[in-house]
C-alpha atoms as a PDB file:
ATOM      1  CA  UNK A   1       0.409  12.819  -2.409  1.00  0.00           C
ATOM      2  CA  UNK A   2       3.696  12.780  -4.622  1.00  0.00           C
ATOM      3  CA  UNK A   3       4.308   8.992  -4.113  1.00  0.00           C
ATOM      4  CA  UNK A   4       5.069   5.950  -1.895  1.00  0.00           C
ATOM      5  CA  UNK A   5       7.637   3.359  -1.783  1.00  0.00           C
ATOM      6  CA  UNK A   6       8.096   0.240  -0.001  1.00  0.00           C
ATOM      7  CA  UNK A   7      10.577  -1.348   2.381  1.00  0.00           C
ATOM      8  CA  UNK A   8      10.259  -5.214   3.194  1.00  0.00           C
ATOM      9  CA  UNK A   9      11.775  -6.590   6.085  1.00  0.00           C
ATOM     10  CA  UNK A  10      11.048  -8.765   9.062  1.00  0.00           C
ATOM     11  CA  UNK A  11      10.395  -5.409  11.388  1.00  0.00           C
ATOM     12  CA  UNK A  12       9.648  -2.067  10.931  1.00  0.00           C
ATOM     13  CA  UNK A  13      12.616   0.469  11.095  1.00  0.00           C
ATOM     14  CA  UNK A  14      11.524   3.422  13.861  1.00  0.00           C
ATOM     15  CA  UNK A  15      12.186   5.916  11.221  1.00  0.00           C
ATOM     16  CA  UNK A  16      11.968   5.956   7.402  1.00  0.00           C
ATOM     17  CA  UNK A  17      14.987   7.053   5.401  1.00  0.00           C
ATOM     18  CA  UNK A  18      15.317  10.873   4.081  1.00  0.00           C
ATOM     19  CA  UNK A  19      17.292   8.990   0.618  1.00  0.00           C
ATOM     20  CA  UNK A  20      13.975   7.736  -1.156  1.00  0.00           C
ATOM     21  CA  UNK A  21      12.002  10.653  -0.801  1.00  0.00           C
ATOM     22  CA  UNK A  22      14.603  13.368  -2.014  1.00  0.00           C
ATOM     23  CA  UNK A  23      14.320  10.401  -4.915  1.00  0.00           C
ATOM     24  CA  UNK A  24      10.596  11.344  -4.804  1.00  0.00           C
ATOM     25  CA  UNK A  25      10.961  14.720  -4.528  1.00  0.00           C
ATOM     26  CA  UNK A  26      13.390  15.048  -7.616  1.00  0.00           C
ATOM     27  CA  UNK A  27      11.229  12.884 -10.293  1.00  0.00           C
ATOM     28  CA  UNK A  28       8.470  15.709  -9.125  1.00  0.00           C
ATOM     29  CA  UNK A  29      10.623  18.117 -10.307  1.00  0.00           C
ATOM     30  CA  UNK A  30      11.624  16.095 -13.571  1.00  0.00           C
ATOM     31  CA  UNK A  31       7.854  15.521 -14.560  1.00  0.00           C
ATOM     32  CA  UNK A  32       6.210  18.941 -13.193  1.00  0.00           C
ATOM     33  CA  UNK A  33       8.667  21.359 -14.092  1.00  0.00           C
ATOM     34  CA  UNK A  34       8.892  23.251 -10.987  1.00  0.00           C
ATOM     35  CA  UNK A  35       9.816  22.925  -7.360  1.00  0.00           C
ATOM     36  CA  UNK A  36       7.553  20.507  -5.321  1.00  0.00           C
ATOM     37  CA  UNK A  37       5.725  22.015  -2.541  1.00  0.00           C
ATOM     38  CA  UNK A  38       6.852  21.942   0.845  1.00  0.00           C
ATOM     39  CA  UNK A  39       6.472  18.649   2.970  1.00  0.00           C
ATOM     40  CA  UNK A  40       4.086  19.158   5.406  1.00  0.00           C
ATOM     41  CA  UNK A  41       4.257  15.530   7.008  1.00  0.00           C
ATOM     42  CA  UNK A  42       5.487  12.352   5.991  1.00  0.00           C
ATOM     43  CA  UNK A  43       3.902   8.729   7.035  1.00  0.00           C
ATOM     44  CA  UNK A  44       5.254   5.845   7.589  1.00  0.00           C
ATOM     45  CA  UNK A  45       2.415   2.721   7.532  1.00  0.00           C
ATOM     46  CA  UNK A  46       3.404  -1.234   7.841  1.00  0.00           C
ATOM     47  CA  UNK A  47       1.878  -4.119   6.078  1.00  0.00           C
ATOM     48  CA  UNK A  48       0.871  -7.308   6.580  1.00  0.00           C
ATOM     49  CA  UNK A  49       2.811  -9.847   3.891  1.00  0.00           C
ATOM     50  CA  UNK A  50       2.781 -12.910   3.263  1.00  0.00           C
ATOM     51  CA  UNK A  51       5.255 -14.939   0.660  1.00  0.00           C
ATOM     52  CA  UNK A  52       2.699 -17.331  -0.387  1.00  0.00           C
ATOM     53  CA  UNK A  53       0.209 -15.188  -1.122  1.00  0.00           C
ATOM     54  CA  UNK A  54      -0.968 -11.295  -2.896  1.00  0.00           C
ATOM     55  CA  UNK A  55      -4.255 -11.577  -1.025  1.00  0.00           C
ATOM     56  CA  UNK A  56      -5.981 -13.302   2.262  1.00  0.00           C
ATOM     57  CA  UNK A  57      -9.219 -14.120   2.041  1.00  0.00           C
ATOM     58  CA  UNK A  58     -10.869 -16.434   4.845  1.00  0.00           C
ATOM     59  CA  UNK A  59     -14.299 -17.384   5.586  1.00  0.00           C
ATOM     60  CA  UNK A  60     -14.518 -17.445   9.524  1.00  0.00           C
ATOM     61  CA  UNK A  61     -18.562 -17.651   8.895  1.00  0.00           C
ATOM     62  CA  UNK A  62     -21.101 -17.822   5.602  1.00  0.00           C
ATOM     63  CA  UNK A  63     -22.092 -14.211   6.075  1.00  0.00           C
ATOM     64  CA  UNK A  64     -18.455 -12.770   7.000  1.00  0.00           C
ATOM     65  CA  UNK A  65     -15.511 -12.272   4.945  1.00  0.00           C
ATOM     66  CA  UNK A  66     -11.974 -11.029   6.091  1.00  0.00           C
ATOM     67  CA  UNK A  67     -10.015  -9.728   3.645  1.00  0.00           C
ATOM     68  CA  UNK A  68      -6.257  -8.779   3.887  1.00  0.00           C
ATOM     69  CA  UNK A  69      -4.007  -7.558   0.703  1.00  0.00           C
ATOM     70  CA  UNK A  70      -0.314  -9.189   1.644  1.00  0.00           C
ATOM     71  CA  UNK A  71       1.589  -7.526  -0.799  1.00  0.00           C
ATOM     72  CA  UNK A  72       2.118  -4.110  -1.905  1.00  0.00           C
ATOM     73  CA  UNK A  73      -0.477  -3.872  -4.171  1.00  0.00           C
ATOM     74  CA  UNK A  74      -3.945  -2.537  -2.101  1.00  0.00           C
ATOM     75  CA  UNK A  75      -4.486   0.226  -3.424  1.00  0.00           C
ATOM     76  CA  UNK A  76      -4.400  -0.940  -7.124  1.00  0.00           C
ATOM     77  CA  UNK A  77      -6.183  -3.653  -6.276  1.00  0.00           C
ATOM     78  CA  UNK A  78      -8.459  -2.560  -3.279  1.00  0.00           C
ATOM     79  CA  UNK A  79     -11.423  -1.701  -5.523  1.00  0.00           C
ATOM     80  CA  UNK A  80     -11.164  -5.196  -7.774  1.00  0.00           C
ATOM     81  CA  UNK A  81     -10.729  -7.577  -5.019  1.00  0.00           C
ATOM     82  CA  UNK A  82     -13.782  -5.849  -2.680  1.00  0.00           C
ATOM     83  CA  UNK A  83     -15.912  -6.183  -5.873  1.00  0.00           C
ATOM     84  CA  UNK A  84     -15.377  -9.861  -6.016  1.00  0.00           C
ATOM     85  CA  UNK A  85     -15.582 -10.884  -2.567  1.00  0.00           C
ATOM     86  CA  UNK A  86     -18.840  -9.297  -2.439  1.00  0.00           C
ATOM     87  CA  UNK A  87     -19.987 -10.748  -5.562  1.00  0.00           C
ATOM     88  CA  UNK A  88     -18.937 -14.115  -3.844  1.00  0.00           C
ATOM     89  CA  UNK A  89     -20.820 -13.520  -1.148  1.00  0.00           C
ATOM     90  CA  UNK A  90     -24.079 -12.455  -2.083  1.00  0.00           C
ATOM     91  CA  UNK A  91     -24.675 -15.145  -5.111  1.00  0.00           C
END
């Protein structure tokens, strides 16, 4: 993978815009030096957000946790936040 962006709105656009990933595609070029590779499929994912809030975590029993990242920041801090919630839940 090359890189991601992100789009907020209140609904998901049906189809993701060619602009940002020639954007992509051209800082490849700037770092690496030579052509990307070809694009062999692109993927467009939504998100739960939430204004108030980087991360939901609710306690619908004492042994269950469910945990949702709002924000655009999961996969930074997937590994941090799973660590402490089950820290939390096991002391």
């Amino acid at each position: 993978m090359v890189g991601d962006s992100h789009d907020y709105d209140a609904a998901a656009a049906p189809f993701a815009g060619e602009a940002v990933y020639g954007l992509l595609l051209k800082e490849y070029r700037a770092v690496i030096g030579q052509p990307p590779p070809a694009v062999r499929e692109r993927w467009t994912g939504s998100y739960a957000v939430a204004s108030d809030r980087a991360v939901l975590i609710d306690t619908p029993s004492p042994r269950t946790r469910l945990v949702v990242v709002t924000s655009g920041v999961g996969a930074s801090t997937g590994f941090a936040i799973g660590e402490e919630v089950i820290q939390e839940l096991f002391e």
